[in-house]
Protein backbone atom coordinates (compact mmCIF):
# COMPACT_ATOMS: atom_id res chain seq x y z
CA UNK A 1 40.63 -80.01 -113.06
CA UNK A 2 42.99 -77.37 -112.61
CA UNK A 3 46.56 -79.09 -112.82
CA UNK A 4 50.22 -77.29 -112.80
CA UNK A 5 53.06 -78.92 -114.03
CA UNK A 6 56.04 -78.26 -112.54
CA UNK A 7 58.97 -78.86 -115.24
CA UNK A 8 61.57 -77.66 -118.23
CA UNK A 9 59.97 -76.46 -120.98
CA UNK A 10 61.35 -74.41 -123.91
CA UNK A 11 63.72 -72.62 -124.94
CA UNK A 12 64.97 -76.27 -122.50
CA UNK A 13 66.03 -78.47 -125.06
CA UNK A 14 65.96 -82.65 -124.90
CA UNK A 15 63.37 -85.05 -123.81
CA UNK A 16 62.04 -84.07 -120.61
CA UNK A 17 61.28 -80.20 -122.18
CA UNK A 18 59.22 -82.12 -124.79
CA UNK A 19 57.82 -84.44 -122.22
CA UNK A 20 56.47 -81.56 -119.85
CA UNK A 21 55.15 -79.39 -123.10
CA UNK A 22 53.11 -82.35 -124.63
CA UNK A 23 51.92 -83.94 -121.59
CA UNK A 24 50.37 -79.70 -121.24
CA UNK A 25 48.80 -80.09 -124.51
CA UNK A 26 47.39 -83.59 -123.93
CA UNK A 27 45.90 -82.87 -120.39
CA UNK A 28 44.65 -79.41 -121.64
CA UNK A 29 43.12 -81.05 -124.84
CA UNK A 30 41.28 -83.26 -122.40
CA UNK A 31 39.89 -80.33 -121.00
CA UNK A 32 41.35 -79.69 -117.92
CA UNK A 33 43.13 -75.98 -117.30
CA UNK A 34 46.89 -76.44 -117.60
CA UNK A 35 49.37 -74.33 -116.80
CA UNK A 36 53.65 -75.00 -116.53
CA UNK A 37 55.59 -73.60 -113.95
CA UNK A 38 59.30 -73.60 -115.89
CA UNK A 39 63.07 -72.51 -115.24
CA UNK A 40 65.03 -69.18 -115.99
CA UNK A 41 68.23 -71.20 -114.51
CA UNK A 42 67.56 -74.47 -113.98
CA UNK A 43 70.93 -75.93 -113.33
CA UNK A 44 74.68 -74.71 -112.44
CA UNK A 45 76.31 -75.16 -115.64
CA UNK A 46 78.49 -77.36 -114.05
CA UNK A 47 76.33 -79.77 -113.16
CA UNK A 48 74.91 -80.03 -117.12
CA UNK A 49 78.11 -79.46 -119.37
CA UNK A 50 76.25 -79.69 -122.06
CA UNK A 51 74.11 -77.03 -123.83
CA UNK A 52 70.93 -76.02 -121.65
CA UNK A 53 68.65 -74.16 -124.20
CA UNK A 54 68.03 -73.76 -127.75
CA UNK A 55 66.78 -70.56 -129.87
CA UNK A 56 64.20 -72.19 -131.86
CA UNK A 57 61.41 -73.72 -130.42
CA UNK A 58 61.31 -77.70 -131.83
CA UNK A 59 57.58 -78.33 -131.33
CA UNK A 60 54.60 -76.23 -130.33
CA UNK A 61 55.44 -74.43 -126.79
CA UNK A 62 52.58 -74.33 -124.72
CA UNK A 63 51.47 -70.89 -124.22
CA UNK A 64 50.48 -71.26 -120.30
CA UNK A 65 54.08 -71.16 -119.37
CA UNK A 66 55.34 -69.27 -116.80
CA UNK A 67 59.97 -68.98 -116.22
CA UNK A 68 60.09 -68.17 -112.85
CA UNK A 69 62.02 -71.15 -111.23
CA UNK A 70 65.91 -69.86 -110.79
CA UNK A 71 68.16 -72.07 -108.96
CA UNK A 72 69.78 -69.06 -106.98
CA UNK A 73 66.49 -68.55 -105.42
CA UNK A 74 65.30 -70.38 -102.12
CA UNK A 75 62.46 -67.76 -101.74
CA UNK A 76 61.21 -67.94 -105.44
CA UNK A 77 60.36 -71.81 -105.01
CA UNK A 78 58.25 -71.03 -102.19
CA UNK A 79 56.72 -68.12 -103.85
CA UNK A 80 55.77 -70.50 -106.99
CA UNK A 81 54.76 -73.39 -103.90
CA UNK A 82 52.43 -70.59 -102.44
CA UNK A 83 50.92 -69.48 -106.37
CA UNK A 84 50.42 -73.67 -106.51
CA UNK A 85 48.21 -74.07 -103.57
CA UNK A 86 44.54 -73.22 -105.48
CA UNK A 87 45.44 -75.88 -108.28
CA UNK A 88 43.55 -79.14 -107.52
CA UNK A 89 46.62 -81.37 -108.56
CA UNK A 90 50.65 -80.52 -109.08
CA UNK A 91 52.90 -82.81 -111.17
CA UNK A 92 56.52 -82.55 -110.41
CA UNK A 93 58.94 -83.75 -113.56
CA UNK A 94 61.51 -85.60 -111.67
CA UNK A 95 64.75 -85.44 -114.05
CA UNK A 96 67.39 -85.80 -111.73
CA UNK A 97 68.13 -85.60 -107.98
CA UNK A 98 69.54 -82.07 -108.44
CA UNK A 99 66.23 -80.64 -108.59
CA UNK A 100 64.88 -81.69 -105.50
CA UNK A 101 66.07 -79.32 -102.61
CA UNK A 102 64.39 -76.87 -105.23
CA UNK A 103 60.70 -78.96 -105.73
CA UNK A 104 60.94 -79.51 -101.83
CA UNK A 105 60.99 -75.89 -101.33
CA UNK A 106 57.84 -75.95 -103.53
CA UNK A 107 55.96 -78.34 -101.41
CA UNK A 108 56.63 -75.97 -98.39
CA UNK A 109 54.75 -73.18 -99.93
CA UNK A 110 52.16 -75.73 -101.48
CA UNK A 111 51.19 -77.33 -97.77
CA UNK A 112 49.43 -80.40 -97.70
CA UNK A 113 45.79 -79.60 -99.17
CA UNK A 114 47.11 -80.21 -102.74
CA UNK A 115 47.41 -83.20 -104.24
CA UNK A 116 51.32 -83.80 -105.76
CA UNK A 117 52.68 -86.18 -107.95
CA UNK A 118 56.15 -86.99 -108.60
CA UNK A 119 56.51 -87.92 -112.43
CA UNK A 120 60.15 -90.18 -112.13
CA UNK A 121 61.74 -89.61 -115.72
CA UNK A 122 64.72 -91.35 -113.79
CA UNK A 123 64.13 -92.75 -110.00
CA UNK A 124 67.66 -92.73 -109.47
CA UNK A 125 70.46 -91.56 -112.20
CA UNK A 126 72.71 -94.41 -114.05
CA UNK A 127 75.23 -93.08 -112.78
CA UNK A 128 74.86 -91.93 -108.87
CA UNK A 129 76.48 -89.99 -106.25
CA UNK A 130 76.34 -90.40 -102.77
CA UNK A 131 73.72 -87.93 -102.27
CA UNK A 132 71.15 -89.29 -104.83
CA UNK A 133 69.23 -91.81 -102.67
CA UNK A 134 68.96 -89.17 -99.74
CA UNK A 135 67.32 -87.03 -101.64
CA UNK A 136 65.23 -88.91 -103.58
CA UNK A 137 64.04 -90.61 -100.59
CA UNK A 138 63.11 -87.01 -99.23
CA UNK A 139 61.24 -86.25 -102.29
CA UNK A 140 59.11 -89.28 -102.85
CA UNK A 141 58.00 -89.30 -99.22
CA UNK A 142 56.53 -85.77 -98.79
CA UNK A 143 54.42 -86.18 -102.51
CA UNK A 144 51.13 -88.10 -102.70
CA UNK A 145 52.02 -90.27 -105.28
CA UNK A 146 54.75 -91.47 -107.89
CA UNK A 147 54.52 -92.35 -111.42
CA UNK A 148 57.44 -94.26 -113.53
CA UNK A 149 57.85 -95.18 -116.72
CA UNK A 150 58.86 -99.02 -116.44
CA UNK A 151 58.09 -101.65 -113.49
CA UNK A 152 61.93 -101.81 -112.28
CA UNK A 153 61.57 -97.82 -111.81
CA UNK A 154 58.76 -98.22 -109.86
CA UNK A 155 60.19 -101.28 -107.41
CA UNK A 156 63.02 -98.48 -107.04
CA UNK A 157 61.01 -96.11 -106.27
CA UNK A 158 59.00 -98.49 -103.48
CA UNK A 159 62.10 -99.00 -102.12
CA UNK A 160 62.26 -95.03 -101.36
CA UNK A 161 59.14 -94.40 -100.16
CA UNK A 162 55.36 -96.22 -98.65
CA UNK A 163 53.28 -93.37 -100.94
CA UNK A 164 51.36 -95.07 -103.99
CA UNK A 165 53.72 -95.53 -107.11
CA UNK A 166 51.82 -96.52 -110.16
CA UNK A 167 53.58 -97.19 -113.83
CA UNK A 168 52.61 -96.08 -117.08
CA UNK A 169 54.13 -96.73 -120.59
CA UNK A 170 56.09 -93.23 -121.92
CA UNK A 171 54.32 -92.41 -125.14
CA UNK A 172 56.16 -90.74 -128.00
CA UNK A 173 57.02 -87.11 -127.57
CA UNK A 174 60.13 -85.90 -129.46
CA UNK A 175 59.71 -84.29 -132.82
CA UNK A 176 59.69 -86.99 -135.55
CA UNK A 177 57.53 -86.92 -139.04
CA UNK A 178 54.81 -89.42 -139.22
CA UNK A 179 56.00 -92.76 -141.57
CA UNK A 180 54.39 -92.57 -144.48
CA UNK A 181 56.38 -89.33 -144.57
CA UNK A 182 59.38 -90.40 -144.45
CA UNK A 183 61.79 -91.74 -146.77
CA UNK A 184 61.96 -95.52 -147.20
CA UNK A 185 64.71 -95.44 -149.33
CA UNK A 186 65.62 -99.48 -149.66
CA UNK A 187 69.18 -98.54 -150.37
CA UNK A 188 71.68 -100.42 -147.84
CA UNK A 189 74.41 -97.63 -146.81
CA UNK A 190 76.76 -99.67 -144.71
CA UNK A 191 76.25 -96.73 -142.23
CA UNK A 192 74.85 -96.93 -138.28
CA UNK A 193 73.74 -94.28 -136.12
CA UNK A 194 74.65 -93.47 -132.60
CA UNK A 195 72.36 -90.52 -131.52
CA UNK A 196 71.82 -88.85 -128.25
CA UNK A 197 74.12 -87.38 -125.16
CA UNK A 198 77.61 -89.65 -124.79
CA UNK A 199 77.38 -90.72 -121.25
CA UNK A 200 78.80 -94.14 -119.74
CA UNK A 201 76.06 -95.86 -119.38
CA UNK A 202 74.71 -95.43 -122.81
CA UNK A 203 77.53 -97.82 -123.81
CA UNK A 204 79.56 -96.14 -127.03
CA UNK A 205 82.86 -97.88 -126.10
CA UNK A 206 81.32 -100.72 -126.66
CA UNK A 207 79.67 -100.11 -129.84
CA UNK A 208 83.19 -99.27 -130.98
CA UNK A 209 84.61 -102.46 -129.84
CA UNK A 210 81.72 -104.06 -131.94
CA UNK A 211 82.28 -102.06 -134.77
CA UNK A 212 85.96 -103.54 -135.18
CA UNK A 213 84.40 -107.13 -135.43
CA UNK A 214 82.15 -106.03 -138.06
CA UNK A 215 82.77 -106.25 -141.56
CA UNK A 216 85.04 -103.67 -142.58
CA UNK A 217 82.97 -101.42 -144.90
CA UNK A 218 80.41 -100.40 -142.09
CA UNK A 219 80.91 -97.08 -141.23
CA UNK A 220 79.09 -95.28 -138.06
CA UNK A 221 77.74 -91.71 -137.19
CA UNK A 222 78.19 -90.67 -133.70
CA UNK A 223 76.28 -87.27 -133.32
CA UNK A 224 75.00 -86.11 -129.66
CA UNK A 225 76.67 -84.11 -126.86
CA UNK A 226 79.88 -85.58 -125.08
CA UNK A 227 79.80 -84.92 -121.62
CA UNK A 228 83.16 -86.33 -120.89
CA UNK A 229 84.78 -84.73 -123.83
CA UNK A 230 85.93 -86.18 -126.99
CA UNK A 231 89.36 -87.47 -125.75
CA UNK A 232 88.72 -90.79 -124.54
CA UNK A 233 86.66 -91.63 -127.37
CA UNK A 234 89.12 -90.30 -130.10
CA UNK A 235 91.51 -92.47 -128.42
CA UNK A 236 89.69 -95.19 -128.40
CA UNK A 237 88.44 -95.37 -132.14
CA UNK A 238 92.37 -94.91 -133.24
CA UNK A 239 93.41 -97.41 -130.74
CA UNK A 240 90.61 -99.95 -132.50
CA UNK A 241 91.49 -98.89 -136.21
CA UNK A 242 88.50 -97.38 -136.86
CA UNK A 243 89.30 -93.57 -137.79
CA UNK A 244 88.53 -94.06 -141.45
CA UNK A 245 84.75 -95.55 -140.51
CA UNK A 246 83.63 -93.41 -137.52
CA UNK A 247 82.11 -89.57 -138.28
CA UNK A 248 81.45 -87.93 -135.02
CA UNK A 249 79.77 -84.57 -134.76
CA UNK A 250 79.98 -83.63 -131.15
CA UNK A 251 77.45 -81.30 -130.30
CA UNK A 252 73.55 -81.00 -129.61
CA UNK A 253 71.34 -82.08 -132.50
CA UNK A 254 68.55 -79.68 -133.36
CA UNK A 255 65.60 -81.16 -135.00
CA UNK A 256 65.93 -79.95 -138.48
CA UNK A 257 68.88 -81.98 -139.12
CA UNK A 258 67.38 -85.11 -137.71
CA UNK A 259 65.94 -86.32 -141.08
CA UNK A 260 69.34 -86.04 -142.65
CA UNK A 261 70.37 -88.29 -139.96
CA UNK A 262 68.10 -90.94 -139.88
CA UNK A 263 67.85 -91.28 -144.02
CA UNK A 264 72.18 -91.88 -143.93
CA UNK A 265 71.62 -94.76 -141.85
CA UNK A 266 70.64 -98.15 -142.32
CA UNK A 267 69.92 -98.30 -138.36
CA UNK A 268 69.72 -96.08 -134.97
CA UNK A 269 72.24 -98.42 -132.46
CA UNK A 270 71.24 -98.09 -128.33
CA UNK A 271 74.45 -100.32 -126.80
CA UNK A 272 72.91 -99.17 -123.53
CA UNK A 273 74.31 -101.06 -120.48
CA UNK A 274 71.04 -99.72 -118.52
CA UNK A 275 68.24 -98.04 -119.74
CA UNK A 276 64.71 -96.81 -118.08
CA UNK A 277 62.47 -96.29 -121.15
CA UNK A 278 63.89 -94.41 -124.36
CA UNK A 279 62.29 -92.23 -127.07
CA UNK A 280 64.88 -93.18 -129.45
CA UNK A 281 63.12 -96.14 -130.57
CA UNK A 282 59.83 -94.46 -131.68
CA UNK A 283 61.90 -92.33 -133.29
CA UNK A 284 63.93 -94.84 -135.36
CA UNK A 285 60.62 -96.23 -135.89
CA UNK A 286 59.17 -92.91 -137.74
CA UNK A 287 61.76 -92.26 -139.49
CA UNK A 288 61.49 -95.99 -140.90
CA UNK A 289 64.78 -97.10 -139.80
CA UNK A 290 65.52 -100.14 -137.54
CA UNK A 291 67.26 -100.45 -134.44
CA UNK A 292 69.75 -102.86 -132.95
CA UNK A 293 69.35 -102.36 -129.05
CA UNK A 294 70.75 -104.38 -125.76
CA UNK A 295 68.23 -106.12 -123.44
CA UNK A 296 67.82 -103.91 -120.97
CA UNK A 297 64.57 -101.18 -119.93
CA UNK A 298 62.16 -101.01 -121.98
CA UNK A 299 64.09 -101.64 -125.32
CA UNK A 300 62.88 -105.44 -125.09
CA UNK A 301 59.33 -104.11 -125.43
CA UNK A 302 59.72 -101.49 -128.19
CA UNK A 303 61.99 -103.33 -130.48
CA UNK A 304 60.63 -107.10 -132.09
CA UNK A 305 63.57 -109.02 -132.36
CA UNK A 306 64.16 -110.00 -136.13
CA UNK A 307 61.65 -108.88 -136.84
CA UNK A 308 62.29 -104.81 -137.19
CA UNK A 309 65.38 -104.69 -135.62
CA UNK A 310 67.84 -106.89 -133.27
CA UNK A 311 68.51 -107.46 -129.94
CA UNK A 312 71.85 -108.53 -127.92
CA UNK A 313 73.14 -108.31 -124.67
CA UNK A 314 74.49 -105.31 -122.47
CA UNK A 315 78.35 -104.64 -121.84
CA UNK A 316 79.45 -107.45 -124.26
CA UNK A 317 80.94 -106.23 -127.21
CA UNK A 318 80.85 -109.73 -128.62
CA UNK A 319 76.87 -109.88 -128.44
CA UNK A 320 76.55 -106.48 -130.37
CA UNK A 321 79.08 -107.44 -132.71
CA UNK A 322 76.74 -110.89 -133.46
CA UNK A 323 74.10 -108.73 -134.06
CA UNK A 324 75.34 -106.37 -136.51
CA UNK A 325 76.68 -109.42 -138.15
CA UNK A 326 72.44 -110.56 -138.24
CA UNK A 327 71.80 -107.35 -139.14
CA UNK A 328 74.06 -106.96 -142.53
CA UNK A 329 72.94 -111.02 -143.47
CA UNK A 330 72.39 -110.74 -147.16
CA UNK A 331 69.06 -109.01 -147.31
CA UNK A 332 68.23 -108.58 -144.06
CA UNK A 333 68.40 -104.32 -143.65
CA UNK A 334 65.56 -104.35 -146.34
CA UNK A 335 63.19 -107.15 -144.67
CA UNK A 336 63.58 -105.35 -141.21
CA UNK A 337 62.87 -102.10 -142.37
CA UNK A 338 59.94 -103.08 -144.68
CA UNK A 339 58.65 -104.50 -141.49
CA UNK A 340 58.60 -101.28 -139.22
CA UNK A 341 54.84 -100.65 -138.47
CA UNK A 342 53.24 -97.09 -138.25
CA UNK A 343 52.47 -96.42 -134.08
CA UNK A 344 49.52 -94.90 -133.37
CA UNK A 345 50.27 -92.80 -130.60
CA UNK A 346 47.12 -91.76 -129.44
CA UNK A 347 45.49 -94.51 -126.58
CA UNK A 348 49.10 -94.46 -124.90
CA UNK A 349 48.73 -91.23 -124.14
CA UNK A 350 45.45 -91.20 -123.29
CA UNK A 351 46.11 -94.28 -120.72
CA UNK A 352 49.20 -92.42 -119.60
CA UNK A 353 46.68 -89.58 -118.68
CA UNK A 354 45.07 -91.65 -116.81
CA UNK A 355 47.19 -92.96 -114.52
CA UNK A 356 48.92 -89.79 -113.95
CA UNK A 357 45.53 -88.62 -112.76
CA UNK A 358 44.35 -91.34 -110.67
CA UNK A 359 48.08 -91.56 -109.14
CA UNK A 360 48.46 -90.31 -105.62
């Protein structure tokens, strides 16, 4: 089958990059010819404040790759539509509403012979504007067929559209070292990890407000782009007392410096107050480190409560602060990390090929 996927890919940094690259190698390693249609521009920088690209590549770029896409240019997302129209199936990487006046002026040059998929990272954002369900509902009706990553997505994306939406589990994808790799230092550190972009929903504030019921010689690393700034935050951990026990290091991540992460802490913390499905998990999980997460997307699924990490309740500081409590019981950060089980990767991948080819 010939299949384009339409998408960020390197030198794009951040999950949906890796997502688009290693869904080409899968799909082409099944023997189908792949190709990526990618971005010179993707976004106004105001619309992503935080840092677009990266120089080094952090995984294995997939050499089919075209950078075309520019967000200045109406006529080149026809042009790439029109290029599009002899490939026997085109997979749209749905990231954010923001994209869409471009991937509908894809699917005029593409016409209606060619079978397209919208692949919903994120039906809607967690945190919307007026113009998100417009356009999204524009989007999912002129495509064949949808594919999400969790059953709520996919009722919210029924709600948008009558085309076939189908739901498959979002295998592993960002660069992590295989377990028996990594370190499983037994050592308890008194430190937690907050890793990823600083947005809202992702629920820091309250992961602060935790902290400061927790006993007093837990630290925690906070390292991932702010896209609010730092002020709030700063005044926030000095309001709670907590300057002495919180490191942040604003700023995008790069791979290499991952491991150094991860080994510092006795566990990755996800305080989301809504959540889709999450890599961070898996990658916890690699690196051999538990995770203390909120009930909400797919964390549920992913993390076995007490058994390799903990789980609480979203927007209650008093429900994370329980479970850190759990979490530091005499012995406890040993037995949940001894209990982290190697993931085999491979048949959720392959079933997620399927149903992104069947979808539609």
């Amino acid at each position: 089958m010939r299949i384009a996927i339409v998408g960020p890919a390197f030198p794009y940094k951040g999950g949906g990059a890796h997502h688009t690259t290693e869904l080409a190698h899968r799909l082409a390693a099944a023997g189908h010819a792949v190709r990526i249609e990618s971005w010179k521009a993707q976004y106004p920088a105001f619309l992503y404040p935080g840092q677009q690209t990266i120089s080094e590549p952090e995984g294995e770029p997939f050499a089919a790759t075209r950078h075309a896409l520019d967000w200045r240019r109406p006529d080149g997302w026809w042009r790439t539509g029109r290029a599009l129209r002899s490939a026997d199936l085109v997979v749209l990487a749905v990231l954010s509403p923001v994209q869409v006046p471009s991937y509908l002026g894809i699917l005029a040059g593409i016409g209606r012979k060619t079978r397209v998929v919208a692949l919903c990272h994120n039906v809607l954002p967690h945190e919307r504007k007026p113009y998100d369900v417009p356009l999204m509902k524009a989007l999912l009706r002129r495509v064949d067929g949808v594919l999400t990553h969790s059953e709520q997505q996919a009722d919210l994306a029924r709600g948008l559209t009558g085309k076939p939406v189908r739901v498959a589990e979002m295998p592993a994808h960002l660069p992590a070292p295989k377990l028996e790799n990594a370190e499983r230092d037994a050592t308890v550190r008194n430190r937690l990890l907050f890793f990823g972009i600083v947005r809202p929903y992702k629920g820091l504030d309250v992961l602060l407000r935790a902290l400061a019921q927790a006993p007093g010689d837990t630290a925690l690393t906070v390292a991932g782009e702010f896209w609010g700034g730092l002020d709030d935050t700063k005044a926030l951990i000095a309001d709670l007392g907590l300057t002495e026990r919180v490191d942040l290091r604003p700023g995008y991540v790069p791979a290499a410096e991952m491991p150094g992460l991860f080994a510092a802490a006795d566990a990755l913390v996800l305080p989301y107050r809504t959540a889709t499905a999450s890599q961070n998990v898996w990658m916890a999980h690699e690196y051999g480190v538990p995770v203390i997460a909120t009930r909400v997307g797919g964390f549920p699924a992913q993390v076995r409560d007490g058994v390799d990490g903990v789980l609480c309740e979203p927007d209650d500081a008093g429900s994370l602060a329980d479970a850190l409590k759990r979490f530091y019981a005499p012995g406890e950060p040993e037995r949940l990390r001894a209990a982290i089980e190697p993931i085999d990767h491979g048949p959720l991948w392959e079933a997620y090929v399927a149903e992104l080819l069947t979808s539609g």
